[in-house]
PDB file of N, CA and C in Angstrom:
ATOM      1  N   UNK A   1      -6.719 -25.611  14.776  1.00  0.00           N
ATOM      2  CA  UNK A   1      -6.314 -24.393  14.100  1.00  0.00           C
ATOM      3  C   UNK A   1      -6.398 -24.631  12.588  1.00  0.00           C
ATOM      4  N   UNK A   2      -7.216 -23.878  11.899  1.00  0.00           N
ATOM      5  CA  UNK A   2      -7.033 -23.879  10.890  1.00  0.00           C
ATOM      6  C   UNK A   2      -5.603 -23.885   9.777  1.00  0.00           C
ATOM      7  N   UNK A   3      -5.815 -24.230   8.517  1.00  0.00           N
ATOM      8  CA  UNK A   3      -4.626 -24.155   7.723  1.00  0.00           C
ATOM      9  C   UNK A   3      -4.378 -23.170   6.576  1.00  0.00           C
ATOM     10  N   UNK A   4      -3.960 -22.036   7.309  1.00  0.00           N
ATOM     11  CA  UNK A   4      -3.705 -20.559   6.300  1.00  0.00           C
ATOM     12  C   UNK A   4      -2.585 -20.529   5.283  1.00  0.00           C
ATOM     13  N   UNK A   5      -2.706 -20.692   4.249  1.00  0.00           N
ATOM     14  CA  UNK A   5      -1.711 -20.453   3.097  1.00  0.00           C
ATOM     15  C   UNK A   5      -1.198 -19.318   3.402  1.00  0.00           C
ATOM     16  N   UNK A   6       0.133 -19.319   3.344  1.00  0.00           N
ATOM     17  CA  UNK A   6       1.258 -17.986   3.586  1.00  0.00           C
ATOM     18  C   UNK A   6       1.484 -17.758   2.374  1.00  0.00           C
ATOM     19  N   UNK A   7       2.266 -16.398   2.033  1.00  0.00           N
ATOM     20  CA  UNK A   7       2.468 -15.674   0.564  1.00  0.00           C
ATOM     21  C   UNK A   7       3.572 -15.132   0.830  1.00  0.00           C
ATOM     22  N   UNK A   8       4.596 -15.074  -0.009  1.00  0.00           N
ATOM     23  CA  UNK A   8       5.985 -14.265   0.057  1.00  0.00           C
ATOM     24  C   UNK A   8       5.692 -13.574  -0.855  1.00  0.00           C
ATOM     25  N   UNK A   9       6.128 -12.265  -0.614  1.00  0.00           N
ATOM     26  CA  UNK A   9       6.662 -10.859  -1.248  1.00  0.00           C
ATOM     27  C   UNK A   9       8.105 -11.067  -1.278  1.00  0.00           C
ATOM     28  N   UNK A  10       8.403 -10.417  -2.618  1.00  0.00           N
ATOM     29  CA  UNK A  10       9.703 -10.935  -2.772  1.00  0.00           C
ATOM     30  C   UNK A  10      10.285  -9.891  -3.830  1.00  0.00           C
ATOM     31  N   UNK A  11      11.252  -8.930  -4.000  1.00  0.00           N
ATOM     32  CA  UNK A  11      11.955  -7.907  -4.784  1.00  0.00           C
ATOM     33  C   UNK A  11      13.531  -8.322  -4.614  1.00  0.00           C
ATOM     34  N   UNK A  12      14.083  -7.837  -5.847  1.00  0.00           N
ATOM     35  CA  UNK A  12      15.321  -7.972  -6.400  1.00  0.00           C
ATOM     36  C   UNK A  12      16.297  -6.802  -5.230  1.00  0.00           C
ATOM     37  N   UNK A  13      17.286  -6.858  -4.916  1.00  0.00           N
ATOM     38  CA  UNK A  13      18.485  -5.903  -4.153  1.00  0.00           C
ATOM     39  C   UNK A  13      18.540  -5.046  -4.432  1.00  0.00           C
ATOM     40  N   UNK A  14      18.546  -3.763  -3.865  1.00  0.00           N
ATOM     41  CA  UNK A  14      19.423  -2.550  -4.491  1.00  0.00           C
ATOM     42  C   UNK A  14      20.379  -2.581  -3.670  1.00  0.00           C
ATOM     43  N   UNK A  15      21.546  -2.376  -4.660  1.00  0.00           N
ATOM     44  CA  UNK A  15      23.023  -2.415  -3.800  1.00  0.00           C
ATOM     45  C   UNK A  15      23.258  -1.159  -2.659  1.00  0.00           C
ATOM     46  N   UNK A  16      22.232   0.277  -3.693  1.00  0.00           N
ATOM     47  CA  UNK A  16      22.864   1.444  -2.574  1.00  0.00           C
ATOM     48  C   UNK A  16      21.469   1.070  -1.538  1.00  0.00           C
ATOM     49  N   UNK A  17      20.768   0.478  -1.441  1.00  0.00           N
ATOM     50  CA  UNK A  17      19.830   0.358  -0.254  1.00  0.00           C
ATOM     51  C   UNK A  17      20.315  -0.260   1.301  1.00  0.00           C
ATOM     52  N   UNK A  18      20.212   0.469   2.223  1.00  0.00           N
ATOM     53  CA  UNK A  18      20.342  -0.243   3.242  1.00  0.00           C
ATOM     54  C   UNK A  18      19.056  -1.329   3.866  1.00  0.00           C
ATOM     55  N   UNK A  19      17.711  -0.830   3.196  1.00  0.00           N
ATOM     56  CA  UNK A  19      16.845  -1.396   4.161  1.00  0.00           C
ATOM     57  C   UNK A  19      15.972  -1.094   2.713  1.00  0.00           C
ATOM     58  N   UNK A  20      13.973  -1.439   2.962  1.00  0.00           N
ATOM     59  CA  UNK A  20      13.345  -1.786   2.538  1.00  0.00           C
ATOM     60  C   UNK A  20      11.826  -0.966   3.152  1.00  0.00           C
ATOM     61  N   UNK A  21      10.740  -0.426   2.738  1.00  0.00           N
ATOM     62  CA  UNK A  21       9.838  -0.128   3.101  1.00  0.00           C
ATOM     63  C   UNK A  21       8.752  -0.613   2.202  1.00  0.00           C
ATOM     64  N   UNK A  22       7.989  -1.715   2.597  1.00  0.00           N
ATOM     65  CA  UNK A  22       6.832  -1.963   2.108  1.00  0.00           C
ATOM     66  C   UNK A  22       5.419  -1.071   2.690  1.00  0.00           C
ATOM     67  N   UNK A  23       4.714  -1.328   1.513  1.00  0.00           N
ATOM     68  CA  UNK A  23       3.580  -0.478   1.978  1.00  0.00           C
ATOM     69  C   UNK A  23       2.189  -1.165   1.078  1.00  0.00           C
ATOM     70  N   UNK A  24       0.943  -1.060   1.742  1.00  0.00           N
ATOM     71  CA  UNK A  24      -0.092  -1.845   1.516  1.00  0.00           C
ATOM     72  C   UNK A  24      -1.609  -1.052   1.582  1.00  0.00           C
ATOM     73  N   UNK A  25      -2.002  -1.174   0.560  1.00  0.00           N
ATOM     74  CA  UNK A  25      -3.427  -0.029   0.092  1.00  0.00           C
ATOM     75  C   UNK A  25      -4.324  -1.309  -0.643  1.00  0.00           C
ATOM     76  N   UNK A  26      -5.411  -1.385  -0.073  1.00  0.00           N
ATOM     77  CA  UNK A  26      -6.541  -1.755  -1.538  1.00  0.00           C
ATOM     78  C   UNK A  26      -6.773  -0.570  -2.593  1.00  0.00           C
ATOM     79  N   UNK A  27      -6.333   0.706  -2.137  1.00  0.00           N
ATOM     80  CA  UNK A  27      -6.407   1.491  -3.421  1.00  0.00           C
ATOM     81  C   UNK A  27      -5.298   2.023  -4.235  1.00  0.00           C
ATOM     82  N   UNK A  28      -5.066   1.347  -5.319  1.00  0.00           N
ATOM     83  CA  UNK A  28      -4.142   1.842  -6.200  1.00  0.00           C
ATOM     84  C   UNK A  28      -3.742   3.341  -6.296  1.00  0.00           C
ATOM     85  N   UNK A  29      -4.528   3.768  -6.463  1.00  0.00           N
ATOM     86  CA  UNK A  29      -4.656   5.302  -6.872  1.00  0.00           C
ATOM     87  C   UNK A  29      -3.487   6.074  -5.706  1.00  0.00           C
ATOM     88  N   UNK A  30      -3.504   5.304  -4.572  1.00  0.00           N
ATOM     89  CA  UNK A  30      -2.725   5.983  -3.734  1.00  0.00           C
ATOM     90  C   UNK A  30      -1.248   5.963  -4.177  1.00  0.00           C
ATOM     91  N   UNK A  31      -0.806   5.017  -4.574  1.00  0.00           N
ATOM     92  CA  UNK A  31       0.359   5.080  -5.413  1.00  0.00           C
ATOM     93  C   UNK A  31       0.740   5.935  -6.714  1.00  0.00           C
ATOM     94  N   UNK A  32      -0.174   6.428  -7.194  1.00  0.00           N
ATOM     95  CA  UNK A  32       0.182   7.398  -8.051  1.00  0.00           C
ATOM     96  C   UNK A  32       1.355   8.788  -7.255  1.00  0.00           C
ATOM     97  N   UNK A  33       1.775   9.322  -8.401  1.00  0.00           N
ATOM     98  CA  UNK A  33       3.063  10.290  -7.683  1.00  0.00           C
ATOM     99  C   UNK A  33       2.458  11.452  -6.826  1.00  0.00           C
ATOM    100  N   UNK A  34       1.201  11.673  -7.969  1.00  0.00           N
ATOM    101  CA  UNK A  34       0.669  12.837  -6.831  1.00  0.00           C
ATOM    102  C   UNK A  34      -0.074  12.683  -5.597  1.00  0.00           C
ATOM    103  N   UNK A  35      -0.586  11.157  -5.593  1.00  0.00           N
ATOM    104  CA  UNK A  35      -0.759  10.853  -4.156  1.00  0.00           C
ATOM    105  C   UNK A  35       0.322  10.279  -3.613  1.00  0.00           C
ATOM    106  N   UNK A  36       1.227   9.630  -3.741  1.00  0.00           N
ATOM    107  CA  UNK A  36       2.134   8.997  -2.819  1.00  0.00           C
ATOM    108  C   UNK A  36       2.630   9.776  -1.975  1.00  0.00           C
ATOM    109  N   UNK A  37       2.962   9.877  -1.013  1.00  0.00           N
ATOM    110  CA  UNK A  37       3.968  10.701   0.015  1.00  0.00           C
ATOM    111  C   UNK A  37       4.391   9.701   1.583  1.00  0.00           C
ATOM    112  N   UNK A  38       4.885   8.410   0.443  1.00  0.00           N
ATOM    113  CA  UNK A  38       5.383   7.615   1.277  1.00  0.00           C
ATOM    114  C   UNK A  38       4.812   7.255   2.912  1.00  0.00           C
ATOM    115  N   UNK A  39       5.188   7.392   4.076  1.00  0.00           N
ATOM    116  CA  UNK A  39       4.614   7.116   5.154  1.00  0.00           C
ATOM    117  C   UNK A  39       3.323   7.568   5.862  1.00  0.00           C
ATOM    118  N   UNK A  40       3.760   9.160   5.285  1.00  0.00           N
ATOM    119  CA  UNK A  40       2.364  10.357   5.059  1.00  0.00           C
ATOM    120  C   UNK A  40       1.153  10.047   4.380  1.00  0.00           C
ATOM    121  N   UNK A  41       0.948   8.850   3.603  1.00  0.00           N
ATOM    122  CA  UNK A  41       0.249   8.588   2.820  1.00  0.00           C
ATOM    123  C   UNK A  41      -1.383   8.393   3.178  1.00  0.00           C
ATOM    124  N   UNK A  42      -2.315   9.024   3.513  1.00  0.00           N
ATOM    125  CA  UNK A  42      -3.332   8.477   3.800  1.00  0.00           C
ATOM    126  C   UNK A  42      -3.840   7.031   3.769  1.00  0.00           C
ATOM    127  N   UNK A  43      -4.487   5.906   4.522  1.00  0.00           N
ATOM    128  CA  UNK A  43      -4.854   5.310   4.006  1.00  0.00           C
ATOM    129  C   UNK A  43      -3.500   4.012   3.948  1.00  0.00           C
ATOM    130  N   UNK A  44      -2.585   4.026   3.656  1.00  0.00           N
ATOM    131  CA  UNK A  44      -1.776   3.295   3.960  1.00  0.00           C
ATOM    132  C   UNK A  44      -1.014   2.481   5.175  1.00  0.00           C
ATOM    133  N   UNK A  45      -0.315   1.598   5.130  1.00  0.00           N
ATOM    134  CA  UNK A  45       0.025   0.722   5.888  1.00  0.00           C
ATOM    135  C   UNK A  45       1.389   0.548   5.677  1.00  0.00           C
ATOM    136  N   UNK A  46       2.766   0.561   6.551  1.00  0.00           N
ATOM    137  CA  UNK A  46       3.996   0.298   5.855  1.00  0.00           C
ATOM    138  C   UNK A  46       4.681  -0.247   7.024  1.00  0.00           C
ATOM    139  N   UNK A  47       5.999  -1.010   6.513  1.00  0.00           N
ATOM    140  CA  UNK A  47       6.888  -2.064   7.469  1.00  0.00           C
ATOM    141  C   UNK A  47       8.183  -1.591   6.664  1.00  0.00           C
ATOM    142  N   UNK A  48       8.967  -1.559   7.520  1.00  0.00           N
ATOM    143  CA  UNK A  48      10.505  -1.429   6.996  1.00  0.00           C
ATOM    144  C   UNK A  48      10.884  -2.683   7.239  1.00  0.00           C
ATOM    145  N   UNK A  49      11.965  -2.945   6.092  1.00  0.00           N
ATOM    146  CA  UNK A  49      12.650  -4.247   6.240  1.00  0.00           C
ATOM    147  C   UNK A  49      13.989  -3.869   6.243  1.00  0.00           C
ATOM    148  N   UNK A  50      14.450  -4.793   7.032  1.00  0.00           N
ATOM    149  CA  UNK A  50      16.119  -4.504   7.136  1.00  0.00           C
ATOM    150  C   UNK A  50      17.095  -5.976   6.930  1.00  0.00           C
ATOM    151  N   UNK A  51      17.928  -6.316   5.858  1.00  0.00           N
ATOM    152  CA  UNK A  51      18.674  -7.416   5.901  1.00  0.00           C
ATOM    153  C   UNK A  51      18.344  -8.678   5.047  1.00  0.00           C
ATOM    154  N   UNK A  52      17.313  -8.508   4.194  1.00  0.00           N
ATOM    155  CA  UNK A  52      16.724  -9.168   3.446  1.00  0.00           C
ATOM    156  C   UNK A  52      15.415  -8.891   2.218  1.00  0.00           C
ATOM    157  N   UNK A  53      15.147  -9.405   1.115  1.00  0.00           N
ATOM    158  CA  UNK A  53      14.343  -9.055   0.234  1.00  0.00           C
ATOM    159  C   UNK A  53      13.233 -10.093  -0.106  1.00  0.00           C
ATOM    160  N   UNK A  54      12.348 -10.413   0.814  1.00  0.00           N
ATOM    161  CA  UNK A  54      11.400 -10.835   0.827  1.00  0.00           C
ATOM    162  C   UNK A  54      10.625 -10.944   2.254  1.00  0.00           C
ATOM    163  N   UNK A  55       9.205 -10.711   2.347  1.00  0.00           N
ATOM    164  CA  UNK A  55       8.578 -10.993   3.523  1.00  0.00           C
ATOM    165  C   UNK A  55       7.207 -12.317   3.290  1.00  0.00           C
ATOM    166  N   UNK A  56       7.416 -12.934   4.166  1.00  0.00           N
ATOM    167  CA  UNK A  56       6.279 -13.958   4.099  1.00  0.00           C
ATOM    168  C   UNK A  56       5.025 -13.357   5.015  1.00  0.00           C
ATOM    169  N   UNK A  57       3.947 -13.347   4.664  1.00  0.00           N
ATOM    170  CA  UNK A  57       2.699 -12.783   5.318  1.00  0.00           C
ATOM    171  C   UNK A  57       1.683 -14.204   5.385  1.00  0.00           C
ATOM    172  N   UNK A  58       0.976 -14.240   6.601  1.00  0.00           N
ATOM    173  CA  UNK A  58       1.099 -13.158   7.333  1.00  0.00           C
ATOM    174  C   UNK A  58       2.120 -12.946   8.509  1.00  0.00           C
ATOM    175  N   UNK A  59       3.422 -14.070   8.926  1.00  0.00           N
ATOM    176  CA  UNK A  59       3.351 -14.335  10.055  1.00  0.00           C
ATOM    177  C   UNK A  59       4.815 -13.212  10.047  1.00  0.00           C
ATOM    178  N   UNK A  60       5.252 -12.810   9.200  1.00  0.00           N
ATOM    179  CA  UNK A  60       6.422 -11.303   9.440  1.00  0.00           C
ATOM    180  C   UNK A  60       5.614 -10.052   9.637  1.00  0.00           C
ATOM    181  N   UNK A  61       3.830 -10.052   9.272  1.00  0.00           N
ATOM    182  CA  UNK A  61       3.418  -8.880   9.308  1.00  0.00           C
ATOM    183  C   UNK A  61       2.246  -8.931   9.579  1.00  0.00           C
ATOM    184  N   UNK A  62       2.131  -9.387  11.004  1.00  0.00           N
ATOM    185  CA  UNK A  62       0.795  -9.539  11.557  1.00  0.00           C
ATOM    186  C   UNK A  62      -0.306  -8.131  11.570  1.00  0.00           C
ATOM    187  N   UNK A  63       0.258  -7.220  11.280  1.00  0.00           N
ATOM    188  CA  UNK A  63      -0.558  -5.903  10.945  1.00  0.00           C
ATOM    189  C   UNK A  63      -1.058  -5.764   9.402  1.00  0.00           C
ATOM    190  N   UNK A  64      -1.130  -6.980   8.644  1.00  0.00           N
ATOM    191  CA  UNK A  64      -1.207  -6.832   7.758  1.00  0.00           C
ATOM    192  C   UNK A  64      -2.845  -6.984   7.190  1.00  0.00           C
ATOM    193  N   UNK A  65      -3.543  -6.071   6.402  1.00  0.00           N
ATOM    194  CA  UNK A  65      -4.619  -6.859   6.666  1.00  0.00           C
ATOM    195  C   UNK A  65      -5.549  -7.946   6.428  1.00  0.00           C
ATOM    196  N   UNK A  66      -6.203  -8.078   7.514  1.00  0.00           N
ATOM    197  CA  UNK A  66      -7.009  -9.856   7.160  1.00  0.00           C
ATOM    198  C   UNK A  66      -8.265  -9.689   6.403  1.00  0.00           C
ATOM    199  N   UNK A  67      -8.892  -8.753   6.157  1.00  0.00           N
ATOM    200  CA  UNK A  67      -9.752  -8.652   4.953  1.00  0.00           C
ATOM    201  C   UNK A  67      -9.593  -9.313   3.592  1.00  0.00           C
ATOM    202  N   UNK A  68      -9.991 -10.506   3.439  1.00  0.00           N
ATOM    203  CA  UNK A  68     -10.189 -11.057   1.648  1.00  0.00           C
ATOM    204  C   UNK A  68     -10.152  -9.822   0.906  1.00  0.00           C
ATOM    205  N   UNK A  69      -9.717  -9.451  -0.379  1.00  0.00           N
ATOM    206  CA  UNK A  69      -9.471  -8.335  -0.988  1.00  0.00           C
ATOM    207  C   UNK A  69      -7.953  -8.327  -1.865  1.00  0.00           C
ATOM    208  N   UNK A  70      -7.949  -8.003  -3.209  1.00  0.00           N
ATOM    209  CA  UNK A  70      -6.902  -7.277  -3.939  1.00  0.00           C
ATOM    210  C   UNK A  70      -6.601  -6.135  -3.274  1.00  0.00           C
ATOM    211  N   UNK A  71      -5.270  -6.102  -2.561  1.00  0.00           N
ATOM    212  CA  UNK A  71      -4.027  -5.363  -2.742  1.00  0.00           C
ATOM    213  C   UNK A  71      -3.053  -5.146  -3.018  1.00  0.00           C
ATOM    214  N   UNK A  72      -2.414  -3.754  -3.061  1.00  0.00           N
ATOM    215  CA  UNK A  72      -1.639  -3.247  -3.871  1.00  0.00           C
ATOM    216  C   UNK A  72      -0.062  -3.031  -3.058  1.00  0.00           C
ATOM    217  N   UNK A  73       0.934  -3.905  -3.310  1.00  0.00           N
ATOM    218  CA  UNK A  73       1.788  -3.448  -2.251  1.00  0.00           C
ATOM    219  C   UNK A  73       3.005  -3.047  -2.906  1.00  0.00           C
ATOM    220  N   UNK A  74       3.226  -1.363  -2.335  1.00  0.00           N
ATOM    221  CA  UNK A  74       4.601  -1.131  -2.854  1.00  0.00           C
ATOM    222  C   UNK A  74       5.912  -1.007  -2.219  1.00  0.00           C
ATOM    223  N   UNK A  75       6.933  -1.330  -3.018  1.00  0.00           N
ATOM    224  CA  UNK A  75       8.280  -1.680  -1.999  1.00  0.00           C
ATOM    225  C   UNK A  75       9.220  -0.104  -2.931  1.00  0.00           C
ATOM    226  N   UNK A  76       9.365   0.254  -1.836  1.00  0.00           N
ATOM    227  CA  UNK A  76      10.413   0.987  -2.022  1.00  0.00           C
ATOM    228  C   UNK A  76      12.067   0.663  -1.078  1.00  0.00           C
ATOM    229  N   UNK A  77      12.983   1.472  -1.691  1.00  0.00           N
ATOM    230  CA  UNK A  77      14.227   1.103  -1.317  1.00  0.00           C
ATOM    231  C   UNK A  77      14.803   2.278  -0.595  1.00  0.00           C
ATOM    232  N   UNK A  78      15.515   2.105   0.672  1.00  0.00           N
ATOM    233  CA  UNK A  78      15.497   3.010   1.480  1.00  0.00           C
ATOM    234  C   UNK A  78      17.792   3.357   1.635  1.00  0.00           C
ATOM    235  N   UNK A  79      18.258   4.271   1.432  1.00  0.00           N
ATOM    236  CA  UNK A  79      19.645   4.429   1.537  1.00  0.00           C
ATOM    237  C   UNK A  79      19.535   4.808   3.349  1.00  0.00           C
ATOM    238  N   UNK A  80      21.186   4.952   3.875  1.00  0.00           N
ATOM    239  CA  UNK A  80      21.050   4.817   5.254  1.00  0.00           C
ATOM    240  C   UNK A  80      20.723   5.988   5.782  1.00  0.00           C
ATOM    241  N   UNK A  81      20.449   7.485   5.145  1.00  0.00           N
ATOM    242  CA  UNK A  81      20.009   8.792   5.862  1.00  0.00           C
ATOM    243  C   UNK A  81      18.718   8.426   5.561  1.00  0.00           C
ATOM    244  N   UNK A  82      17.754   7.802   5.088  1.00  0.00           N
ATOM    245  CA  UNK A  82      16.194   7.557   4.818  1.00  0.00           C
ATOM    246  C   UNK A  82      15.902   8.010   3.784  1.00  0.00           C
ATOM    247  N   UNK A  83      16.512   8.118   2.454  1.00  0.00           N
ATOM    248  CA  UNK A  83      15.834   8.736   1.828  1.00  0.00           C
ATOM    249  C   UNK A  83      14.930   7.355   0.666  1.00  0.00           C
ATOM    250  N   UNK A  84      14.207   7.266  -0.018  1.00  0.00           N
ATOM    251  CA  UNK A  84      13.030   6.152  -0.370  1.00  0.00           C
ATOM    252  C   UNK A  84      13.141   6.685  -1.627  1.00  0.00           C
ATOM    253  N   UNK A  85      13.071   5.527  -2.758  1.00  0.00           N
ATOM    254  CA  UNK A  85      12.816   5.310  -4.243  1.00  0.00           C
ATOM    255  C   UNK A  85      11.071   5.458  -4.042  1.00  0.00           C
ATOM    256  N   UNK A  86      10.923   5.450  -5.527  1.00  0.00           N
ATOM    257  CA  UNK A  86       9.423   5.790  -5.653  1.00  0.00           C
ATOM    258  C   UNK A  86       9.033   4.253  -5.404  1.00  0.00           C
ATOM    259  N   UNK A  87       7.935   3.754  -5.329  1.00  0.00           N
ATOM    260  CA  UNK A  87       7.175   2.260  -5.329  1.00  0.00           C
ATOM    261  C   UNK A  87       7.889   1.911  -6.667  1.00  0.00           C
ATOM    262  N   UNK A  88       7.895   0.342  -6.055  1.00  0.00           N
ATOM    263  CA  UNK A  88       7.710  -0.516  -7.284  1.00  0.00           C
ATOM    264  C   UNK A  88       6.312  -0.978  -6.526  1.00  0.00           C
ATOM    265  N   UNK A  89       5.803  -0.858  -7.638  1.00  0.00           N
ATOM    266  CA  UNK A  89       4.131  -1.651  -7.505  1.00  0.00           C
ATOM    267  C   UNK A  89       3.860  -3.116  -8.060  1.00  0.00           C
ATOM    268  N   UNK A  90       3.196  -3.786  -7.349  1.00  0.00           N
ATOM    269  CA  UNK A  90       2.782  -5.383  -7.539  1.00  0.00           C
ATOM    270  C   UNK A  90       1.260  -5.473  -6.868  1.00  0.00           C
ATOM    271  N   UNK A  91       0.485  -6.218  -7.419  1.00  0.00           N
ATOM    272  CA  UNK A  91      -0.642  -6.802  -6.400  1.00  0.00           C
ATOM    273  C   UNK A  91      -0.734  -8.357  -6.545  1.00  0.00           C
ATOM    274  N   UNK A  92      -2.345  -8.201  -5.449  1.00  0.00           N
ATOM    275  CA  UNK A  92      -2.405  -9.877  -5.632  1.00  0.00           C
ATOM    276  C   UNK A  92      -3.563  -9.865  -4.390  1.00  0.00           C
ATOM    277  N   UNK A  93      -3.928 -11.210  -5.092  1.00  0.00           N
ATOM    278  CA  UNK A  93      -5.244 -11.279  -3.757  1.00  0.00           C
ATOM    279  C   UNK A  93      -5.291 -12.014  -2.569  1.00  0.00           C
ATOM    280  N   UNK A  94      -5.292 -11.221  -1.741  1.00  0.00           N
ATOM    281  CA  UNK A  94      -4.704 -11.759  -0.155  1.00  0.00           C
ATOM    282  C   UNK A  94      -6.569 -12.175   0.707  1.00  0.00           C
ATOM    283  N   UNK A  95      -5.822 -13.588   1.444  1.00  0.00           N
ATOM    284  CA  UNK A  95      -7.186 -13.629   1.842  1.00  0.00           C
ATOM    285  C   UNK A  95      -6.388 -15.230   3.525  1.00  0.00           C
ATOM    286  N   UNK A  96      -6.310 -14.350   4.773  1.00  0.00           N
ATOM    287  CA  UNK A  96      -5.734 -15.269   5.584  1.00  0.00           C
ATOM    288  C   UNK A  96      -6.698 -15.283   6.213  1.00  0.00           C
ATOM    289  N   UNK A  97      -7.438 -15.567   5.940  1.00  0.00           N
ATOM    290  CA  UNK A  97      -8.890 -16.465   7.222  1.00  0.00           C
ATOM    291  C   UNK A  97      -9.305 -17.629   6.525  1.00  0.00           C
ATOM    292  N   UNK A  98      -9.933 -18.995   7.167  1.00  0.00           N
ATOM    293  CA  UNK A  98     -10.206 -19.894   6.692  1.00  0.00           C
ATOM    294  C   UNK A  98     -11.804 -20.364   6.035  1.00  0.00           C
ATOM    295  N   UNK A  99     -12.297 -20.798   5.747  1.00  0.00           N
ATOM    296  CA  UNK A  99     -13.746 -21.168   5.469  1.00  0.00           C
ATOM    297  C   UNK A  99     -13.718 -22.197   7.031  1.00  0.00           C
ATOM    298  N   UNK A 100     -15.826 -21.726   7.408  1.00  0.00           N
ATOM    299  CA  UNK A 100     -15.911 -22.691   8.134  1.00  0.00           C
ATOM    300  C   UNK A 100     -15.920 -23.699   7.824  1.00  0.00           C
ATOM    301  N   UNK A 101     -16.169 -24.693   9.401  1.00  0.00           N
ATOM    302  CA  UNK A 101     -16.318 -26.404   9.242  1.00  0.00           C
ATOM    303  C   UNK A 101     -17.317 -26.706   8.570  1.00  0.00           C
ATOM    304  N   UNK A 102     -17.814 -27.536   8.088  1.00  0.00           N
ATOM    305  CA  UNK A 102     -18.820 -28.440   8.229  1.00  0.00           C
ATOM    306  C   UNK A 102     -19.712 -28.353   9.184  1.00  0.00           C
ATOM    307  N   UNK A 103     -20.779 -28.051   9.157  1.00  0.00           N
ATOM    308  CA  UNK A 103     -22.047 -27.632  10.476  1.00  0.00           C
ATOM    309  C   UNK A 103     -22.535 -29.282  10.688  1.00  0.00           C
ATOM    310  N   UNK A 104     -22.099 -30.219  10.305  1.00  0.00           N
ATOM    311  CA  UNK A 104     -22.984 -31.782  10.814  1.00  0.00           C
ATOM    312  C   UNK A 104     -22.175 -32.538   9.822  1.00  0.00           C
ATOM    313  N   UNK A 105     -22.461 -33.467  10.203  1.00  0.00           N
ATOM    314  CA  UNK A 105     -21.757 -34.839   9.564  1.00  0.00           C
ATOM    315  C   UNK A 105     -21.529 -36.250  10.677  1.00  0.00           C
ATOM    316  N   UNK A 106     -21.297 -37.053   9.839  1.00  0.00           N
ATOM    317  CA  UNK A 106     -21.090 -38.396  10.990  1.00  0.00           C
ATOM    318  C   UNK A 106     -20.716 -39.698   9.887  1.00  0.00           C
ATOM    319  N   UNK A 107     -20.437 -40.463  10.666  1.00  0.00           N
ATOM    320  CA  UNK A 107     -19.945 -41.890  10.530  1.00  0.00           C
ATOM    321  C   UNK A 107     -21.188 -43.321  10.475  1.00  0.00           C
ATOM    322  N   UNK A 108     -21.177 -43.627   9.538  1.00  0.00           N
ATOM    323  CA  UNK A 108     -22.595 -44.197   9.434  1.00  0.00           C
ATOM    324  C   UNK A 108     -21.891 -45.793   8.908  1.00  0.00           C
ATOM    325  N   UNK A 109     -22.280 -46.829   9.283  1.00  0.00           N
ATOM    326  CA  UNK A 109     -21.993 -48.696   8.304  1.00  0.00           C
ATOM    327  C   UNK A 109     -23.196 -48.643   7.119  1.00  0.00           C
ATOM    328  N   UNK A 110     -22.580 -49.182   6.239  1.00  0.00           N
ATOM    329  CA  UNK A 110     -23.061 -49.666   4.772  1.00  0.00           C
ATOM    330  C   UNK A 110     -23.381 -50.602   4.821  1.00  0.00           C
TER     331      UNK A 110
END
């Protein structure tokens, strides 16, 4: 099995938050106000978190995607009737697949 570098996402508390909704686009633009509409969002991807402020990927968010690529992931903060803060926005370049082996090689005396 290959050896995949993991990545934590990681945001500060909100006290009135009960929980957490991340969400994941290669396109920025979707985060703008007049596109955002949170879960509705075309094109997007999202995980609620509950009980903590950070997720390690990929192995908390195996839906996450495995395409090499800059994305854009925003965390919003969720109170206990559901209602959601706008994104905080962050990116970064995600890439969980490995390079192949070596196609030949061997052990040879000098």
């Amino acid at each position: 099995m290959p050896l995949i570098r993991k990545r934590r996402v990681w945001w500060e508390p909100v006290p009135e938050a009960t929980g957490y909704v991340i969400y994941v686009s290669q396109d920025r633009n979707i985060f703008e106000p007049s596109n955002f509409s949170w879960e509705a969002t075309p094109g997007i991807i999202a995980k609620l978190i509950n009980g903590k402020t950070e997720l390690i990927l990929p192995d908390e968010w195996p839906e996450f995607p495995k395409e090499p690529a800059t994305y854009y992931i925003g965390i919003t903060s969720q109170d206990d009737v559901g209602n959601q803060s706008d994104p905080f926005l962050s990116q970064g370049v995600f890439k969980f697949i490995s390079p192949p082996p070596p196609s030949n090689g061997g052990i040879e005396s000098l």
